[in-house]
PDB file of N, CA and C in Angstrom:
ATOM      1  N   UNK A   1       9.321  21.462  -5.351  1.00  0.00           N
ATOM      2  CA  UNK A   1       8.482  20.507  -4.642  1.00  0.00           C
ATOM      3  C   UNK A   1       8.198  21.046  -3.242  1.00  0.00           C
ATOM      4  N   UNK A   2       6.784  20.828  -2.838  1.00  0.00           N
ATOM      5  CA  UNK A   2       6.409  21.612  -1.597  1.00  0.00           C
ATOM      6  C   UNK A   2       6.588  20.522  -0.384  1.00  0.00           C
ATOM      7  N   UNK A   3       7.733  20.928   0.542  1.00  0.00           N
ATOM      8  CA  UNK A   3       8.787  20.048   1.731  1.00  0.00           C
ATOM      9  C   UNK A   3       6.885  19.788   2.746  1.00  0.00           C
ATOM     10  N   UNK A   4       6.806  18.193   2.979  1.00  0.00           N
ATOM     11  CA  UNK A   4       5.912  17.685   3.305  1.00  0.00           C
ATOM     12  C   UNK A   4       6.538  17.908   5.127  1.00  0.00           C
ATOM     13  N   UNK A   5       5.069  18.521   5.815  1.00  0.00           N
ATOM     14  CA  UNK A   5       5.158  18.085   7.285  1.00  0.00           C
ATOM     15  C   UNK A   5       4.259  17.591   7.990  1.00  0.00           C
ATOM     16  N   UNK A   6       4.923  16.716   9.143  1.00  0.00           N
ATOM     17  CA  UNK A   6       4.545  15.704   9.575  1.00  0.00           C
ATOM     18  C   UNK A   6       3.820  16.193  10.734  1.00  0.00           C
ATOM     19  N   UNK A   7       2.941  15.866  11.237  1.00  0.00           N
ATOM     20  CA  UNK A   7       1.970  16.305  12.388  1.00  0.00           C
ATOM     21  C   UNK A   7       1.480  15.467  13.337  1.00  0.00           C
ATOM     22  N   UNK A   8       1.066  15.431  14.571  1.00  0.00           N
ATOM     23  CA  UNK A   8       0.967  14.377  15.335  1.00  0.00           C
ATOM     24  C   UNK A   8      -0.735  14.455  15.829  1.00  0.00           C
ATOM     25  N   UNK A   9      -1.324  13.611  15.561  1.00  0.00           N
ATOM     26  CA  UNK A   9      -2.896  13.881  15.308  1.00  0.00           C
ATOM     27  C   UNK A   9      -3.434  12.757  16.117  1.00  0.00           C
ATOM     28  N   UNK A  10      -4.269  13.326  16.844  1.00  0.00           N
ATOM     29  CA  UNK A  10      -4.697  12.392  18.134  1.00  0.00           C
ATOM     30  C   UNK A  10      -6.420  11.966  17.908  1.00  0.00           C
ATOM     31  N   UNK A  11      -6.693  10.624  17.656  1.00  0.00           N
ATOM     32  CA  UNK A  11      -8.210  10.706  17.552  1.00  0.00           C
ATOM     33  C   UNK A  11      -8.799   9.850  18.501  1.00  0.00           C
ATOM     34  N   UNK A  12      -9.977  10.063  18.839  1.00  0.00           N
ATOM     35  CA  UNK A  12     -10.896   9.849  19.699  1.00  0.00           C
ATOM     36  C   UNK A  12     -10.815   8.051  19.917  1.00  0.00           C
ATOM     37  N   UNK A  13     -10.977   7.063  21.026  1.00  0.00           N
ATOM     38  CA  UNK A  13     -10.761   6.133  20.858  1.00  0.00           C
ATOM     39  C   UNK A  13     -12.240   5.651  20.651  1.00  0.00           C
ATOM     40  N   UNK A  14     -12.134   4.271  19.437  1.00  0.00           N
ATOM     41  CA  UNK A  14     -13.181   3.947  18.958  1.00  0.00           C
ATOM     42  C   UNK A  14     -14.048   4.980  18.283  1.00  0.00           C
ATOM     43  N   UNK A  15     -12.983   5.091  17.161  1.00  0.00           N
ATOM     44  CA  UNK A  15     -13.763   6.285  16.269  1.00  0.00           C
ATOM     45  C   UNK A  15     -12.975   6.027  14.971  1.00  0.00           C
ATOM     46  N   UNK A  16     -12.697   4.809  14.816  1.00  0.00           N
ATOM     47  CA  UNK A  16     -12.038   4.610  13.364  1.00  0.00           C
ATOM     48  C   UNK A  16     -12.310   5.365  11.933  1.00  0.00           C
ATOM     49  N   UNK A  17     -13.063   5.933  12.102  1.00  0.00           N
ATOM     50  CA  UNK A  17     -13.612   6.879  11.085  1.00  0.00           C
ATOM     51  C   UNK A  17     -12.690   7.921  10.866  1.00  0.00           C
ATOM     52  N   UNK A  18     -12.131   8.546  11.998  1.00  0.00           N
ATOM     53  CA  UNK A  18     -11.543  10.073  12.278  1.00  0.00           C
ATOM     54  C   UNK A  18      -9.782   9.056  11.400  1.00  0.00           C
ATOM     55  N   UNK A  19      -9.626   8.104  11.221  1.00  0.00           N
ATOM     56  CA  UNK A  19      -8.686   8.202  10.967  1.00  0.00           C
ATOM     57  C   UNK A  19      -8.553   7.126   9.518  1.00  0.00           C
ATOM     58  N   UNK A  20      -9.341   7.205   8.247  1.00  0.00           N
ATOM     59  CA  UNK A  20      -9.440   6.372   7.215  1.00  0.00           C
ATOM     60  C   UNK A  20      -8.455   5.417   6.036  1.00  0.00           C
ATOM     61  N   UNK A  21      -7.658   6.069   6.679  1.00  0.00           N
ATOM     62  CA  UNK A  21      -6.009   5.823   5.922  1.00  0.00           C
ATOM     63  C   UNK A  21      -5.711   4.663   6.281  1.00  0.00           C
ATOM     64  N   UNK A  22      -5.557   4.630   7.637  1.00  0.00           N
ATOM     65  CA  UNK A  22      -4.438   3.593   8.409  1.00  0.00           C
ATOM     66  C   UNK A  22      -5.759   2.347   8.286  1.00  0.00           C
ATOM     67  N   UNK A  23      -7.082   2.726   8.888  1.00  0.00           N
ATOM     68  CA  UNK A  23      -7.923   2.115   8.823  1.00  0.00           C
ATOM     69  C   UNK A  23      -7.977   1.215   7.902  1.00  0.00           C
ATOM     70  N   UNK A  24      -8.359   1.979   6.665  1.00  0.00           N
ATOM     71  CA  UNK A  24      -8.143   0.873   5.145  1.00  0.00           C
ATOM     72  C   UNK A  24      -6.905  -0.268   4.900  1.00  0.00           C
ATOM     73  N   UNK A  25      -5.491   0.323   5.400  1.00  0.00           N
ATOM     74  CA  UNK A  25      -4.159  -0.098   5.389  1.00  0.00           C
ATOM     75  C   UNK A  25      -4.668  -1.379   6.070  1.00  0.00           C
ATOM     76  N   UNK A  26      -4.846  -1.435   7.302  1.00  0.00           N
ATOM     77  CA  UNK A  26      -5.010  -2.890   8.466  1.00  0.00           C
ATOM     78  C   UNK A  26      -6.804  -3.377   8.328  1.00  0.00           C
ATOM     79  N   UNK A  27      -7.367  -2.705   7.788  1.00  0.00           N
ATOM     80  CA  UNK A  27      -8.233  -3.791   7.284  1.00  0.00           C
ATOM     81  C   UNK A  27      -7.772  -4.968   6.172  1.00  0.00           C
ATOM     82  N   UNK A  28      -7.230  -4.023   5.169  1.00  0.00           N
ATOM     83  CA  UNK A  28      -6.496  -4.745   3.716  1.00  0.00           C
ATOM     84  C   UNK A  28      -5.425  -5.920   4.424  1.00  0.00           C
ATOM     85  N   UNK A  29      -4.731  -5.867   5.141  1.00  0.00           N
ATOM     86  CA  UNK A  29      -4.125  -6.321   5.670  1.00  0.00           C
ATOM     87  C   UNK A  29      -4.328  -7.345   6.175  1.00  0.00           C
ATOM     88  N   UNK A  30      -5.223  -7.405   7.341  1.00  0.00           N
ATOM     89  CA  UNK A  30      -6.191  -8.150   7.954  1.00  0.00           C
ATOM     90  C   UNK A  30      -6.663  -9.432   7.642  1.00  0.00           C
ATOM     91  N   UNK A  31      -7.601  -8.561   5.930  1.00  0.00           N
ATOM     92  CA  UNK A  31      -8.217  -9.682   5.091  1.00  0.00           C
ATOM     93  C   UNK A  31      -7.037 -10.996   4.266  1.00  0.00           C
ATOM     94  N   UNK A  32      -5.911 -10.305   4.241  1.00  0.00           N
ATOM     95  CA  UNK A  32      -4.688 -10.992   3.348  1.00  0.00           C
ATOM     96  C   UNK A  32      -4.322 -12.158   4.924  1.00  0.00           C
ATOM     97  N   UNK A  33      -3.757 -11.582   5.757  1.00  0.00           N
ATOM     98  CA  UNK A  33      -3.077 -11.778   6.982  1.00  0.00           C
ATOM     99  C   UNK A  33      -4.263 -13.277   7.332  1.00  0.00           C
ATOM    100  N   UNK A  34      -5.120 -13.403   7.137  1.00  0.00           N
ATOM    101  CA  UNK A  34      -6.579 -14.456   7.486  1.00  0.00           C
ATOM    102  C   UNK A  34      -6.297 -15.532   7.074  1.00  0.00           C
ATOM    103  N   UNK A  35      -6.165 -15.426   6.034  1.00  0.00           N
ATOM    104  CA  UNK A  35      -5.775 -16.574   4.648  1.00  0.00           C
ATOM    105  C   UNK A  35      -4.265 -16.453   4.676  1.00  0.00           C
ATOM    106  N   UNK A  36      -3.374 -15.986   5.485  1.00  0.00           N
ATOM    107  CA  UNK A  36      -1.584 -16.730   5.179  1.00  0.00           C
ATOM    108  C   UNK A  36      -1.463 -17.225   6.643  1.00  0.00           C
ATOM    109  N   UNK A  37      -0.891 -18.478   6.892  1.00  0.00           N
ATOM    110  CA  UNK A  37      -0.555 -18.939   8.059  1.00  0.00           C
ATOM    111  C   UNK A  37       1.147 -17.958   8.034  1.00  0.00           C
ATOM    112  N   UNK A  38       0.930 -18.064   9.683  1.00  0.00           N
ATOM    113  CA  UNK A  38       2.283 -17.203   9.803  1.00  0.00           C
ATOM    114  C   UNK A  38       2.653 -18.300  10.814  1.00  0.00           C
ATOM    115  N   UNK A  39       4.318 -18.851  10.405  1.00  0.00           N
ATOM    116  CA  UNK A  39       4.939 -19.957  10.735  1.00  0.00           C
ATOM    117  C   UNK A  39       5.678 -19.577  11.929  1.00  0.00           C
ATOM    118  N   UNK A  40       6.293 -18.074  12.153  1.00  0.00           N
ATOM    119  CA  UNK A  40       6.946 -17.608  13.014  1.00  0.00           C
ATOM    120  C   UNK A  40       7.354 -16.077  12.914  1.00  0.00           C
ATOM    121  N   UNK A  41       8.355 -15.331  13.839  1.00  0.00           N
ATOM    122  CA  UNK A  41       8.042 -13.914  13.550  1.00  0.00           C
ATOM    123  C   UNK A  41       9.177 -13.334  12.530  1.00  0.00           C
ATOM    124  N   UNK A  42      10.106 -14.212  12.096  1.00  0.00           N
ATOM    125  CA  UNK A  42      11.004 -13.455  11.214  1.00  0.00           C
ATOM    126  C   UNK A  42       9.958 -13.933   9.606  1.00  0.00           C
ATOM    127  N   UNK A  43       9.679 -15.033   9.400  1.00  0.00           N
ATOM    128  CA  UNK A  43       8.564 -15.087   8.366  1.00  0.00           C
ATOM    129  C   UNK A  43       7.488 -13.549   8.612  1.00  0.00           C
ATOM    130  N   UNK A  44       6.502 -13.553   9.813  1.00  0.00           N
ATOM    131  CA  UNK A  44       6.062 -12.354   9.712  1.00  0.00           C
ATOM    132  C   UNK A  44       6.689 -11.195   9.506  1.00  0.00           C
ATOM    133  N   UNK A  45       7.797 -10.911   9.704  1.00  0.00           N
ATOM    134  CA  UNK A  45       8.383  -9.626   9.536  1.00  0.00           C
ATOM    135  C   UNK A  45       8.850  -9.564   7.636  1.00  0.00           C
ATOM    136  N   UNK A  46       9.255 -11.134   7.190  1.00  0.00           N
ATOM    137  CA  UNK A  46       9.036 -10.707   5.750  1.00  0.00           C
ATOM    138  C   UNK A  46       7.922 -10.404   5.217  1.00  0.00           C
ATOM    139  N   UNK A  47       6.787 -10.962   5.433  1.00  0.00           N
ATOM    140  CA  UNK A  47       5.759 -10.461   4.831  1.00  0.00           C
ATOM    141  C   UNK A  47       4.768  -9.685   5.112  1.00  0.00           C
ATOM    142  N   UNK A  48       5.314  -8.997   5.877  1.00  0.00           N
ATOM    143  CA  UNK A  48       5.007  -7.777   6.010  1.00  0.00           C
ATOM    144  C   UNK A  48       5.515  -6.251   5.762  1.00  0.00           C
ATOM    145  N   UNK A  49       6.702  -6.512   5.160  1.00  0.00           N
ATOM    146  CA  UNK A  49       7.958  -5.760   4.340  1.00  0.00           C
ATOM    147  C   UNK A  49       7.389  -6.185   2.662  1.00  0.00           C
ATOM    148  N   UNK A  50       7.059  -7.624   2.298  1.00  0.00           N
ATOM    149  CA  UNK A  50       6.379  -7.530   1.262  1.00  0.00           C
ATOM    150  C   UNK A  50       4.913  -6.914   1.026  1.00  0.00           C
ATOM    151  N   UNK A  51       4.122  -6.788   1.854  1.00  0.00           N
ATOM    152  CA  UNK A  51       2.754  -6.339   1.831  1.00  0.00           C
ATOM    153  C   UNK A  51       2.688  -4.826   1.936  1.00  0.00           C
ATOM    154  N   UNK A  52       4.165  -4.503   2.650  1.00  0.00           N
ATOM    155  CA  UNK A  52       4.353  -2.938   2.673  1.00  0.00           C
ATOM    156  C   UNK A  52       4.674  -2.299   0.846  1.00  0.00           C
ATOM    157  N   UNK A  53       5.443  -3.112   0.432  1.00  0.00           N
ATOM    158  CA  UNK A  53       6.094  -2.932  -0.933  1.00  0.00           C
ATOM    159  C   UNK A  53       4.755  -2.967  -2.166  1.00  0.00           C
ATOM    160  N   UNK A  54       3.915  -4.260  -1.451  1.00  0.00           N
ATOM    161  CA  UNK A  54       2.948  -4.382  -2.663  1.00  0.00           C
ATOM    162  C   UNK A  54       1.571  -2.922  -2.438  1.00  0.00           C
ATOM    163  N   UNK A  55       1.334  -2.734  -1.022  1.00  0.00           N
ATOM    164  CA  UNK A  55       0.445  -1.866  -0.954  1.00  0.00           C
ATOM    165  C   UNK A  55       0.949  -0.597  -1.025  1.00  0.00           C
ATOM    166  N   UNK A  56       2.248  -0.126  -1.081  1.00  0.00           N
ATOM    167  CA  UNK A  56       2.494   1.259  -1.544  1.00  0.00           C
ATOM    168  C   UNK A  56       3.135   1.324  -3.202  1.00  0.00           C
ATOM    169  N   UNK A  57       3.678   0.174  -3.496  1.00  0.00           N
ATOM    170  CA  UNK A  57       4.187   0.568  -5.244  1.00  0.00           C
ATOM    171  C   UNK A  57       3.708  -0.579  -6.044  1.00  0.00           C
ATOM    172  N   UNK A  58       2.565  -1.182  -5.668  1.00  0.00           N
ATOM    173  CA  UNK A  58       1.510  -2.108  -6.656  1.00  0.00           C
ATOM    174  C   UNK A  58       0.364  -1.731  -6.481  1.00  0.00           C
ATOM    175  N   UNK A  59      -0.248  -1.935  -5.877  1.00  0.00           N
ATOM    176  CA  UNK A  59      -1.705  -1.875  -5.857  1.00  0.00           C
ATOM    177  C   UNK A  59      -2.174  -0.167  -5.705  1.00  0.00           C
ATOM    178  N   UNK A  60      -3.179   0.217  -7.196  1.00  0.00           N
ATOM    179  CA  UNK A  60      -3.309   1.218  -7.788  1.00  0.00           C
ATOM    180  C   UNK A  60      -4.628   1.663  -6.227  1.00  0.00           C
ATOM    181  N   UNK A  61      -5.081   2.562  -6.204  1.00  0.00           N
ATOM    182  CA  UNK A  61      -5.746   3.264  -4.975  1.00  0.00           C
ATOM    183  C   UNK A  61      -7.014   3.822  -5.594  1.00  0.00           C
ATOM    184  N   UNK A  62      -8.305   3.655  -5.408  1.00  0.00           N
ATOM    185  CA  UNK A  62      -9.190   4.716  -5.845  1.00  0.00           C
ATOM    186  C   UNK A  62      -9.292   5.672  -5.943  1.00  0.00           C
ATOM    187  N   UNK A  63      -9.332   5.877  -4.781  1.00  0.00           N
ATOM    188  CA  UNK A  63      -9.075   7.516  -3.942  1.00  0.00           C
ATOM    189  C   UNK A  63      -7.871   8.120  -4.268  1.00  0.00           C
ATOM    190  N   UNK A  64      -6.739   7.940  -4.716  1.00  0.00           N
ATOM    191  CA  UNK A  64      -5.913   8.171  -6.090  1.00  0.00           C
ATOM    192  C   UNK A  64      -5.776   8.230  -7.074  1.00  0.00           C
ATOM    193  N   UNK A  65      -7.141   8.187  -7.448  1.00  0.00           N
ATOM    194  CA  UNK A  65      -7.104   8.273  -9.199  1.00  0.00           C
ATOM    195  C   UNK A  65      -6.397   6.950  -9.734  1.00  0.00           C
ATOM    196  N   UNK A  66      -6.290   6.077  -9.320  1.00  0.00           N
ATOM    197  CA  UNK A  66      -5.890   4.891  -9.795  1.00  0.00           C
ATOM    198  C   UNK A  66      -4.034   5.036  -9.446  1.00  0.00           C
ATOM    199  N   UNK A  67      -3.440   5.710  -9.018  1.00  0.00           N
ATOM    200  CA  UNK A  67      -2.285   5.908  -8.387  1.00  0.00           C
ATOM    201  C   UNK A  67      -1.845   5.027  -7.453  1.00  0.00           C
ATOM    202  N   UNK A  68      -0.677   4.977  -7.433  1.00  0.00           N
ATOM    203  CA  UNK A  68      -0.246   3.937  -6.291  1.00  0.00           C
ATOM    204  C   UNK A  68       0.123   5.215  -5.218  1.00  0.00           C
ATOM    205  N   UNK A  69       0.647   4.825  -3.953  1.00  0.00           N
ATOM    206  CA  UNK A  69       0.847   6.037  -2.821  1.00  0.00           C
ATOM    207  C   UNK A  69       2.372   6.577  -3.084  1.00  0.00           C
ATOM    208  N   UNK A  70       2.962   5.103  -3.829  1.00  0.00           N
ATOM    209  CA  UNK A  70       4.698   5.568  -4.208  1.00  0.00           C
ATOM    210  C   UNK A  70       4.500   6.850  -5.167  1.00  0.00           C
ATOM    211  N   UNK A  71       3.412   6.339  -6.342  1.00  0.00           N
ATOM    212  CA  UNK A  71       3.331   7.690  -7.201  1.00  0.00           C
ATOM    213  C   UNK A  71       2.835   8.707  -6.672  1.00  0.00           C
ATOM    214  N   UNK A  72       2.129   9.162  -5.766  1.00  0.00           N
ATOM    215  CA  UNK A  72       1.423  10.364  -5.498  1.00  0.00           C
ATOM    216  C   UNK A  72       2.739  11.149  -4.995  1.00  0.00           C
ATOM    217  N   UNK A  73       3.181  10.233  -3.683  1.00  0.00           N
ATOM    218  CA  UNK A  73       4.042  11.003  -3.407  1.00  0.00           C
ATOM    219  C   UNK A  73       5.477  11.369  -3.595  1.00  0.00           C
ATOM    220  N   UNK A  74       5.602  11.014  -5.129  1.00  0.00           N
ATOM    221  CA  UNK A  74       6.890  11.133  -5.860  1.00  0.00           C
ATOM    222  C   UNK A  74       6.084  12.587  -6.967  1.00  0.00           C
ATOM    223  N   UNK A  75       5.006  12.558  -6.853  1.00  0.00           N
ATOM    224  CA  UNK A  75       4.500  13.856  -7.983  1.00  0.00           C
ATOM    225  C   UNK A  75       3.963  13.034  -9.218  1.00  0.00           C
ATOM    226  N   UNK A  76       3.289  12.294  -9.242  1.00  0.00           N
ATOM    227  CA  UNK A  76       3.540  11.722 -10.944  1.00  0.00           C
ATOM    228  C   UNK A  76       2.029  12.043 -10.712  1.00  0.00           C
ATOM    229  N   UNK A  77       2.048  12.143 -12.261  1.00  0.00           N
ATOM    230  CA  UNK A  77       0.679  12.994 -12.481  1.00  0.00           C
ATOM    231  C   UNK A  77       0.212  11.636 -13.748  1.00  0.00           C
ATOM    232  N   UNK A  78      -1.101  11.090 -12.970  1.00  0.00           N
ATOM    233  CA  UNK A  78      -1.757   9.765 -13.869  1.00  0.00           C
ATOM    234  C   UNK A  78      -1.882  10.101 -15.281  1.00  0.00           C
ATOM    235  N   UNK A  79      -1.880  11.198 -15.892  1.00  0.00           N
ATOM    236  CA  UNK A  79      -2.395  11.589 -17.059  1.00  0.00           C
ATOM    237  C   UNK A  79      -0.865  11.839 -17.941  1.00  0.00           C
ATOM    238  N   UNK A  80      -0.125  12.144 -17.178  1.00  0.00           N
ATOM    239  CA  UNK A  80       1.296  12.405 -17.945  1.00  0.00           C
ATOM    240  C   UNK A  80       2.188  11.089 -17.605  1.00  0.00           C
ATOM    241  N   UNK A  81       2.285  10.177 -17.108  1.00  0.00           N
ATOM    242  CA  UNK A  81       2.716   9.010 -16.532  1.00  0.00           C
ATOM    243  C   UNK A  81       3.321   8.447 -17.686  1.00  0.00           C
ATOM    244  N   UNK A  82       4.396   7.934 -18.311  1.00  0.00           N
ATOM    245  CA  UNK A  82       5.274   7.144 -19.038  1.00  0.00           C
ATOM    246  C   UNK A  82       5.488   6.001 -18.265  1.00  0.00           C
ATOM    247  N   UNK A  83       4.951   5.295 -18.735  1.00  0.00           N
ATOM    248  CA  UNK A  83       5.143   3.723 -18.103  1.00  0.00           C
ATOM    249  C   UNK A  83       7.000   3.383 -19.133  1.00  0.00           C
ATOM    250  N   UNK A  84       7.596   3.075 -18.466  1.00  0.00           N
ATOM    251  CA  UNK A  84       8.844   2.336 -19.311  1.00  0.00           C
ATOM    252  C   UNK A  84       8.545   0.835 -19.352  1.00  0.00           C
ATOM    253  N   UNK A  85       8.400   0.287 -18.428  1.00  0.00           N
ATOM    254  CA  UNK A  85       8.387  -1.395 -17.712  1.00  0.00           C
ATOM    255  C   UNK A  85       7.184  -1.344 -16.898  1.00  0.00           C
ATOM    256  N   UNK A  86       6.469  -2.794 -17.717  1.00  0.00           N
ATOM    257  CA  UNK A  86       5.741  -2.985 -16.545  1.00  0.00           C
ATOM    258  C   UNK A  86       5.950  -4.766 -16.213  1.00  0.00           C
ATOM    259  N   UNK A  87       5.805  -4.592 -14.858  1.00  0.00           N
ATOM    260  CA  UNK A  87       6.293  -6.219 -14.514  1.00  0.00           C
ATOM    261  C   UNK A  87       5.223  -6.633 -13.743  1.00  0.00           C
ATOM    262  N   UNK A  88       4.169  -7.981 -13.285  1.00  0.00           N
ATOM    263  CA  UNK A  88       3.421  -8.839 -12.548  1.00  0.00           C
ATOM    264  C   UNK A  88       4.528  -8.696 -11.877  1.00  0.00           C
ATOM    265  N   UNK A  89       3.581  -8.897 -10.687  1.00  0.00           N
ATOM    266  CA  UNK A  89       3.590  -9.068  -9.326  1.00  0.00           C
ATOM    267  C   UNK A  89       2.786  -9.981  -8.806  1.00  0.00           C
ATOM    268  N   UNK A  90       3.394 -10.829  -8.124  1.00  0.00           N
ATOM    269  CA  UNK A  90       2.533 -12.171  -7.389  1.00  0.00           C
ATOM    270  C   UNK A  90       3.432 -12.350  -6.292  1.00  0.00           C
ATOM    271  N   UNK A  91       2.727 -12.200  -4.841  1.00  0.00           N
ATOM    272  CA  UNK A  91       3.415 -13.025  -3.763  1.00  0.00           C
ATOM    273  C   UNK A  91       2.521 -13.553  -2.627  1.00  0.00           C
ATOM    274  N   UNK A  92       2.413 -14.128  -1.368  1.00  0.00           N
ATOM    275  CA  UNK A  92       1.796 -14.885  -1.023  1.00  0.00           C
ATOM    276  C   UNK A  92       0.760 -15.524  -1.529  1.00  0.00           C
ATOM    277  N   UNK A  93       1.401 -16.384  -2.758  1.00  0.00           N
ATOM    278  CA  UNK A  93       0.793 -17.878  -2.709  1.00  0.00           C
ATOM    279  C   UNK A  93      -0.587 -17.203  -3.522  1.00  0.00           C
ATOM    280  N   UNK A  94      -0.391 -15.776  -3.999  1.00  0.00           N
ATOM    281  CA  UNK A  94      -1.277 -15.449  -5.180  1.00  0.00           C
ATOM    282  C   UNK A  94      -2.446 -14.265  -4.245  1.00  0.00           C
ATOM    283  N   UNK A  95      -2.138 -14.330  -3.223  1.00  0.00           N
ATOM    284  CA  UNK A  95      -2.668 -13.227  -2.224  1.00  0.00           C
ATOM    285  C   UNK A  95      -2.637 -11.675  -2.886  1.00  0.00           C
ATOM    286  N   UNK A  96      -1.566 -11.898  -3.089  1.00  0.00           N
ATOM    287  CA  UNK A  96      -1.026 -10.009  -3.393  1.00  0.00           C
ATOM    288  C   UNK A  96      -0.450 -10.470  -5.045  1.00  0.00           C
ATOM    289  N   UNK A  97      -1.545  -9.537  -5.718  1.00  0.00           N
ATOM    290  CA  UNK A  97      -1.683  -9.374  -6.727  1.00  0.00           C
ATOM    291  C   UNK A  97      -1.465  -8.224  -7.820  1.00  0.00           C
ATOM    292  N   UNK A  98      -0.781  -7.951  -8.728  1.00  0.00           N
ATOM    293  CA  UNK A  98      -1.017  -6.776  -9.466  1.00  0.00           C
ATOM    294  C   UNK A  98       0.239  -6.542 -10.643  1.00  0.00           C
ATOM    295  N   UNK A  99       0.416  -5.351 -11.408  1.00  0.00           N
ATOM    296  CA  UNK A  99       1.187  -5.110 -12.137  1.00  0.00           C
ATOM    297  C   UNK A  99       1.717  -3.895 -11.883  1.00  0.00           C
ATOM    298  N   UNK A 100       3.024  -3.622 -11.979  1.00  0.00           N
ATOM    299  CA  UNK A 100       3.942  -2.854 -10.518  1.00  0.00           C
ATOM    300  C   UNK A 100       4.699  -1.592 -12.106  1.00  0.00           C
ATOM    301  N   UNK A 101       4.118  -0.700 -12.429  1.00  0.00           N
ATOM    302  CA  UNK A 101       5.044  -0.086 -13.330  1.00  0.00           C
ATOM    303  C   UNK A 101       6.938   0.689 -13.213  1.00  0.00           C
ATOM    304  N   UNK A 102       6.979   0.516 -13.513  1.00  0.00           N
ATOM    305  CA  UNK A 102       8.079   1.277 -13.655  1.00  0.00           C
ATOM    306  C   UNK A 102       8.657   2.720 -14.178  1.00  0.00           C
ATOM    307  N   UNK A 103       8.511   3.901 -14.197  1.00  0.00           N
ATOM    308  CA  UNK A 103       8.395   4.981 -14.681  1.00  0.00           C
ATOM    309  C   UNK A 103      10.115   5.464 -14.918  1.00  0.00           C
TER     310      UNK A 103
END
């Protein structure tokens, strides 16, 4: 496995473009975050540990080939993929949605 490094990458301010990743992440976010009242900050800090969980090992990615980000960067290759378990996923109140495999 080829040892991943980390780099510190500086982009232009007001240029959300130069940086599409994080962008997509806190838009997605955003749109969920609109529609959940947040009661206080240890509530926010759970669900946002859940929204971390559902947007990296539930919700499949385009731009991944239908991959989640847990699979890409564990190596799993969509075409050779053995599903063992697959389990629904539902949390805020039907917000975060999907079916979470298990390999």
């Amino acid at each position: 496995m080829t040892p991943y490094r980390l780099r510190l990458t500086r982009t232009e301010l007001h240029c959300p473009w130069q940086n599409g990743r994080i962008e997509r992440f806190f838009g997605t976010l955003k749109d969920r975050l609109d529609l959940r009242p947040v009661l206080d900050g240890a509530q926010l800090d759970k669900d946002l540990a859940t929204f971390r969980f559902w947007y990296n090992r539930v919700r499949p990615h385009q731009n991944l080939d239908g991959c989640t980000p847990s699979e890409v960067w564990r190596g799993v290759d969509p075409l050779k993929r053995r599903v063992r378990l697959r389990r629904w996923f539902s949390a805020w109140d039907g917000l975060l949605l999907g079916e979470r495999y298990l390999l």
